[in-house]
C-alpha atoms as a PDB file:
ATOM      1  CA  UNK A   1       0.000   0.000   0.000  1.00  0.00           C
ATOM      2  CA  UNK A   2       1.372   3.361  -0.988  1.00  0.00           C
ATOM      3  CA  UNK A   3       1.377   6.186   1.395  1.00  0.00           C
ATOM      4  CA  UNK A   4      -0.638   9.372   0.187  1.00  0.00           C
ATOM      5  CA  UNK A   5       1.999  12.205  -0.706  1.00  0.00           C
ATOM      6  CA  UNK A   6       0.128  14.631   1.539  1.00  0.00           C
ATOM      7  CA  UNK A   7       0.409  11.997   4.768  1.00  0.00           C
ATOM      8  CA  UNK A   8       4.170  14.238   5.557  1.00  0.00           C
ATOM      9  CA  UNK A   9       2.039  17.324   4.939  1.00  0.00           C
ATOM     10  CA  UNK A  10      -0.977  16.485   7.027  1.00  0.00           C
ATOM     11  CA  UNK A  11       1.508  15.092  10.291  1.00  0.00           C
ATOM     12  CA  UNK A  12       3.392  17.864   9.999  1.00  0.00           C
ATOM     13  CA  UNK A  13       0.470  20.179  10.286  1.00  0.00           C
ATOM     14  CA  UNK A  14      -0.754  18.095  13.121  1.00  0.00           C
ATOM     15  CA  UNK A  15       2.446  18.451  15.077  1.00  0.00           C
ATOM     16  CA  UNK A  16       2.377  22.020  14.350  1.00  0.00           C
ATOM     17  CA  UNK A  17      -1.040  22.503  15.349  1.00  0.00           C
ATOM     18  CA  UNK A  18      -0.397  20.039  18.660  1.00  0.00           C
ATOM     19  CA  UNK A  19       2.592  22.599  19.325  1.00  0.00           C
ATOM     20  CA  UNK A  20       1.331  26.125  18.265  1.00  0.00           C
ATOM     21  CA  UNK A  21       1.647  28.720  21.217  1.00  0.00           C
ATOM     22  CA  UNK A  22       3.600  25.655  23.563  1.00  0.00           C
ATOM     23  CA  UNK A  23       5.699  28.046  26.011  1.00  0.00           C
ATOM     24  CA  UNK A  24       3.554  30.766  24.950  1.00  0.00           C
ATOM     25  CA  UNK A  25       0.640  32.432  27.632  1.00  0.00           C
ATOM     26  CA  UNK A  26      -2.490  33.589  26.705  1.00  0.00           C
ATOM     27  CA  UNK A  27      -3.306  37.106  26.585  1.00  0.00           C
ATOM     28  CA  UNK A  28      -3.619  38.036  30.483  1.00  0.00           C
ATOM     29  CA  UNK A  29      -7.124  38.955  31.864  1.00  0.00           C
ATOM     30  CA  UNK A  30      -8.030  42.163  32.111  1.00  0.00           C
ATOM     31  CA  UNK A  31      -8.294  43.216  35.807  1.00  0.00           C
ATOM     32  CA  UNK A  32     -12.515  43.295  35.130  1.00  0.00           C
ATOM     33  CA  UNK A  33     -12.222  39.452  34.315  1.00  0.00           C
ATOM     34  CA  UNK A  34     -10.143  38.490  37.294  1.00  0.00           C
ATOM     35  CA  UNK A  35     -12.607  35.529  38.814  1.00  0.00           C
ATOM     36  CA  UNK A  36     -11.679  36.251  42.744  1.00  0.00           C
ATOM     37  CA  UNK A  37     -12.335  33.396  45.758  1.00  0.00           C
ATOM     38  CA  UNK A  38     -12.738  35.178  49.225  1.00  0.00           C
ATOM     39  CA  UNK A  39     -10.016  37.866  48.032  1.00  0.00           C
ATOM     40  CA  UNK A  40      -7.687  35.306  46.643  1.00  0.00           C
ATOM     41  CA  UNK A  41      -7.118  35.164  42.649  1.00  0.00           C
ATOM     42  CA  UNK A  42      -6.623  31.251  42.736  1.00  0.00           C
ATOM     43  CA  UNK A  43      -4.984  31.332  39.001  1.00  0.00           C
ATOM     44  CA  UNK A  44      -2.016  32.529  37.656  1.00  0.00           C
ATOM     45  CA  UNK A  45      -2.423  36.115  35.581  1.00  0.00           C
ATOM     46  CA  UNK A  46      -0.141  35.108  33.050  1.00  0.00           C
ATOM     47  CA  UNK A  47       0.291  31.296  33.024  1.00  0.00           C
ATOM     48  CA  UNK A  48       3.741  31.997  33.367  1.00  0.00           C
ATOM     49  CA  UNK A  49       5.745  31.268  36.908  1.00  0.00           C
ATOM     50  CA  UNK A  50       7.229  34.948  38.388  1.00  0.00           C
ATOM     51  CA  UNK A  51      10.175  36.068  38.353  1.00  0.00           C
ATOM     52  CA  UNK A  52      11.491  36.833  42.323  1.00  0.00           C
ATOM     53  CA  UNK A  53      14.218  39.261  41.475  1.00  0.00           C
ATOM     54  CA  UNK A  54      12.428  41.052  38.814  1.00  0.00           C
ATOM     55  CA  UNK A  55       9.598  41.589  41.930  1.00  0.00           C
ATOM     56  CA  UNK A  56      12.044  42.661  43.414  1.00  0.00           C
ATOM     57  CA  UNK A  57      12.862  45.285  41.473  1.00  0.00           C
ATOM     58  CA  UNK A  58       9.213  46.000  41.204  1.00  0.00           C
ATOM     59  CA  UNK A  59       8.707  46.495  45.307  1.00  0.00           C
ATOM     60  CA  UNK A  60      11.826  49.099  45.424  1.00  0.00           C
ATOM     61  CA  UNK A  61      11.606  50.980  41.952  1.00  0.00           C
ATOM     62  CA  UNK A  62       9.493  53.978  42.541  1.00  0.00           C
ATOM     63  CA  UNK A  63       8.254  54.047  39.291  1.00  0.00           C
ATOM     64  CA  UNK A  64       6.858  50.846  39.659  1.00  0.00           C
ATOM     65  CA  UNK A  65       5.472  49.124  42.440  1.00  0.00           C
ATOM     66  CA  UNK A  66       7.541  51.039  45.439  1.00  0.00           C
ATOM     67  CA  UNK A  67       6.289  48.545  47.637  1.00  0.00           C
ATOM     68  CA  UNK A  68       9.089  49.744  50.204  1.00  0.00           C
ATOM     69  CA  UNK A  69       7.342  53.167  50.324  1.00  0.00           C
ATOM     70  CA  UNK A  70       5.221  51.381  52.626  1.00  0.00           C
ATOM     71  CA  UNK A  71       6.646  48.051  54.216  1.00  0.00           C
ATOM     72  CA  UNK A  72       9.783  47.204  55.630  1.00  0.00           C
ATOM     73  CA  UNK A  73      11.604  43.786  54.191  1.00  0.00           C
ATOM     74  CA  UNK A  74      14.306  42.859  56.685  1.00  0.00           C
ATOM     75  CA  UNK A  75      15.349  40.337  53.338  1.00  0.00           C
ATOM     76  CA  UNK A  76      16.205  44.287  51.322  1.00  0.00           C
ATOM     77  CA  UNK A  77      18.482  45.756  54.145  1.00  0.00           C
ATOM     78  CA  UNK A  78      20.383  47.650  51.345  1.00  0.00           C
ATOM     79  CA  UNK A  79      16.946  49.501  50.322  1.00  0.00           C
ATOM     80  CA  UNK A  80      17.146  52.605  52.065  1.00  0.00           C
ATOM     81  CA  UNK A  81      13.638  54.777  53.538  1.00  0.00           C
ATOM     82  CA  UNK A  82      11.628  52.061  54.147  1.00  0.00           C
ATOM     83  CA  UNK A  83       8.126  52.651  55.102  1.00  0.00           C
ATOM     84  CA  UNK A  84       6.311  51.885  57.934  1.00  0.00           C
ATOM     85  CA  UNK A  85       2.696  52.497  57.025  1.00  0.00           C
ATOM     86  CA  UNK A  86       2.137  48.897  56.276  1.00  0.00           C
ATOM     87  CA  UNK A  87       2.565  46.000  57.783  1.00  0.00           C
ATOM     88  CA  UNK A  88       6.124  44.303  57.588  1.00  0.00           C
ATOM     89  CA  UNK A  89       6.386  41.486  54.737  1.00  0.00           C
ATOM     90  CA  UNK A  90       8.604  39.389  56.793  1.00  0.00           C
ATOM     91  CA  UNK A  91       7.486  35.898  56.766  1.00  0.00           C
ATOM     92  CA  UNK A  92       4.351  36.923  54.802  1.00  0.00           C
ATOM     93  CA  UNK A  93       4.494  33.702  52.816  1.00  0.00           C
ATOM     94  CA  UNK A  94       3.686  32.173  56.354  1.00  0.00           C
ATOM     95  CA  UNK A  95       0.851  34.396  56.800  1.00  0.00           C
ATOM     96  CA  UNK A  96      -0.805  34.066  53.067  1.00  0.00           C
ATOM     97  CA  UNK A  97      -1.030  31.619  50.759  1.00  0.00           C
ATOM     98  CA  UNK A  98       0.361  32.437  47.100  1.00  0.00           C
ATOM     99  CA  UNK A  99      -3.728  33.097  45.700  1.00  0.00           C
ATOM    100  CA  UNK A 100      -3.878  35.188  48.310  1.00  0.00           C
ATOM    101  CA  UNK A 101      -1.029  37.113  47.861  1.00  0.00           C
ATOM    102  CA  UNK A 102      -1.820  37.591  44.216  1.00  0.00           C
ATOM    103  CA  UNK A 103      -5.187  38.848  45.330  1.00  0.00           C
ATOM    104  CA  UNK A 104      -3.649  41.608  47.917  1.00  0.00           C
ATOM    105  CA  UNK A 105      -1.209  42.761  45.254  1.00  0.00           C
ATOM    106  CA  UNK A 106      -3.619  43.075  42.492  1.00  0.00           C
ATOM    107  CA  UNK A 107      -6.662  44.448  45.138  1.00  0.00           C
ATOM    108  CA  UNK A 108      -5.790  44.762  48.589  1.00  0.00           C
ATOM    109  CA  UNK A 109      -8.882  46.254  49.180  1.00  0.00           C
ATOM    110  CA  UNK A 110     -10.553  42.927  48.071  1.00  0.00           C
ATOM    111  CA  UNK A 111      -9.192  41.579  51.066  1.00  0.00           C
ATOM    112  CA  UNK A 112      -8.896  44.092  53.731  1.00  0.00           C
ATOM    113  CA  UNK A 113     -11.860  46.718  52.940  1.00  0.00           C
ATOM    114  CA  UNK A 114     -10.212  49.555  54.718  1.00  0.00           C
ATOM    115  CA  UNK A 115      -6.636  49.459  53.376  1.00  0.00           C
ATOM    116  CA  UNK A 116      -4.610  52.284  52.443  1.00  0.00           C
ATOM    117  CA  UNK A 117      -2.874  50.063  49.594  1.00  0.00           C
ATOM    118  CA  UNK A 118      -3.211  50.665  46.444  1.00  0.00           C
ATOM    119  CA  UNK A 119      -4.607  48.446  43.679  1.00  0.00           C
ATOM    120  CA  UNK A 120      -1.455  47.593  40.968  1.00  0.00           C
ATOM    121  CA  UNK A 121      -3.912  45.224  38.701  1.00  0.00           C
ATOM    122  CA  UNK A 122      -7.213  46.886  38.669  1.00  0.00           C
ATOM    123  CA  UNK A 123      -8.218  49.774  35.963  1.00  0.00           C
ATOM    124  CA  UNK A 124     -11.796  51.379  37.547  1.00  0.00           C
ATOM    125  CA  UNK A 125     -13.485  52.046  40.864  1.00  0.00           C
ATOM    126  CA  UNK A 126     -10.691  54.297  42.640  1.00  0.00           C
ATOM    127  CA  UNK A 127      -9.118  57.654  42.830  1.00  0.00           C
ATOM    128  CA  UNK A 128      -6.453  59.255  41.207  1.00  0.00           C
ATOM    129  CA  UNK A 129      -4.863  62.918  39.881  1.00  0.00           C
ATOM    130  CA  UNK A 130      -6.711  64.945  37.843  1.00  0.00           C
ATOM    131  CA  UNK A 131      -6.744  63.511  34.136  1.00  0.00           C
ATOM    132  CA  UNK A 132      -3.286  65.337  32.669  1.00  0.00           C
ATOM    133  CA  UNK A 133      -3.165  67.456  35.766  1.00  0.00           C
ATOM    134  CA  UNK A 134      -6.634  69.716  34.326  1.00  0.00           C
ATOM    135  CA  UNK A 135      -7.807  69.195  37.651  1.00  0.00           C
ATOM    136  CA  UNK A 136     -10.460  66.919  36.419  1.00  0.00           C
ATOM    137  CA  UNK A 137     -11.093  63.003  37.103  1.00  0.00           C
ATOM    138  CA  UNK A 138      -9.274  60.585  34.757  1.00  0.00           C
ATOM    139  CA  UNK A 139     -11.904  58.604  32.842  1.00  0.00           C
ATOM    140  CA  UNK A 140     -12.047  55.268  33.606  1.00  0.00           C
ATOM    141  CA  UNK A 141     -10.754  51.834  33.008  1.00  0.00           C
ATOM    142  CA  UNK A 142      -7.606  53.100  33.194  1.00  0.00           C
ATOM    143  CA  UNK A 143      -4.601  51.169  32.603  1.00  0.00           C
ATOM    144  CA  UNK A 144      -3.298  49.216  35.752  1.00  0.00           C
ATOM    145  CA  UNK A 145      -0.436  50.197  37.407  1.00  0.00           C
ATOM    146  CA  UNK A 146       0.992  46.919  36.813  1.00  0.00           C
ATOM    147  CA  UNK A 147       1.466  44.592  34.069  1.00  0.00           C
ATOM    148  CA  UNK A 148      -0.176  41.357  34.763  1.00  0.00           C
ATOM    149  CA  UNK A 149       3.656  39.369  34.746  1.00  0.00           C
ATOM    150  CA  UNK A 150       4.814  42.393  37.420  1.00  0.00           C
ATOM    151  CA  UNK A 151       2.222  41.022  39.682  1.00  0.00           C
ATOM    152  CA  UNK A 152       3.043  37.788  39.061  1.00  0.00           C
ATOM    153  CA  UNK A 153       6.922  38.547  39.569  1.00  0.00           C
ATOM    154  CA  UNK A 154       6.203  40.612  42.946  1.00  0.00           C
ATOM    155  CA  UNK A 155       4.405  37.057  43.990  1.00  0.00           C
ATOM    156  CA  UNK A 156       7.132  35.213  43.587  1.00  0.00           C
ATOM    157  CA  UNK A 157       9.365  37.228  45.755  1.00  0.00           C
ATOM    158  CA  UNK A 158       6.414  37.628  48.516  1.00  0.00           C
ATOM    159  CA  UNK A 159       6.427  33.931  48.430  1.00  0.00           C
ATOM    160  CA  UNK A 160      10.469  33.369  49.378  1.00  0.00           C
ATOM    161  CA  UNK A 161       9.817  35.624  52.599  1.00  0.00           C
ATOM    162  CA  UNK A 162       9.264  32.721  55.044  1.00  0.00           C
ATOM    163  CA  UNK A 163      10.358  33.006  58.612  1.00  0.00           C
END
């Protein structure tokens, strides 16, 4: 029996097809579509495991996350002013599981109604400067202040800061 010339062809597309996108996430969620559980974002933003030291760079870059603006991290003694507003992040990983950790950093408020924290993955339903600095409110959804993988990456540093 003779093999049909497109048989190469057609396995080739099938591998292809069976391997399209492997390695590559999805499009992230917006931070309307997040599905939450109790405060806790149970899945992954990005599909993609963090980064720890690029959260770290996130938590002390102050065009970024400045997380040290507000929370000491015993694990950062070379990161100088740190806050004292919020609570330390010593052993936090002890304290909160990784969903829930996601969920703080992305909406603290989610969690803790009264926080003073600020949400890095959400794009309506707070305050902010005057649109441009006109003095008037910024329509909304705005853009989050993080990128979906800079919350994941600031997870996977909270999550090495065990006692």
């Amino acid at each position: 029996m003779q093999r049909p010339a497109t048989m190469p062809l057609t396995l080739a597309a099938m591998i292809l097809a069976a391997t399209a996108g492997a390695g590559l996430a999805a499009d992230p969620p917006a931070p309307s579509d997040l599905t939450w559980n109790e405060g806790a974002i149970d899945q992954s933003l990005t599909g993609q495991p963090g980064d720890p030291a690029a959260g770290a760079e996130v938590m002390t870059t102050n065009a970024l996350g400045n997380c040290v603006a507000c929370h000491q991290i015993s694990a950062m003694p070379d990161v100088p002013f740190q806050g004292d507003i919020g609570p330390m992040l010593d052993g936090v990983a002890g304290r909160y599981t990784e969903a829930q950790l996601r969920g703080i950093v992305a909406d603290a408020k989610k969690t803790f109604e009264g926080s003073m924290m600020p949400g890095f993955y959400k794009g309506e339903g707070f305050i902010r400067p005057g649109d441009g600095y006109t003095g008037k409110a910024a329509e909304e959804p705005l853009p989050p202040i993080l990128t979906a993988q800079q919350v994941e990456d600031v997870v996977a540093y909270l999550v090495t800061l065990k006692e």
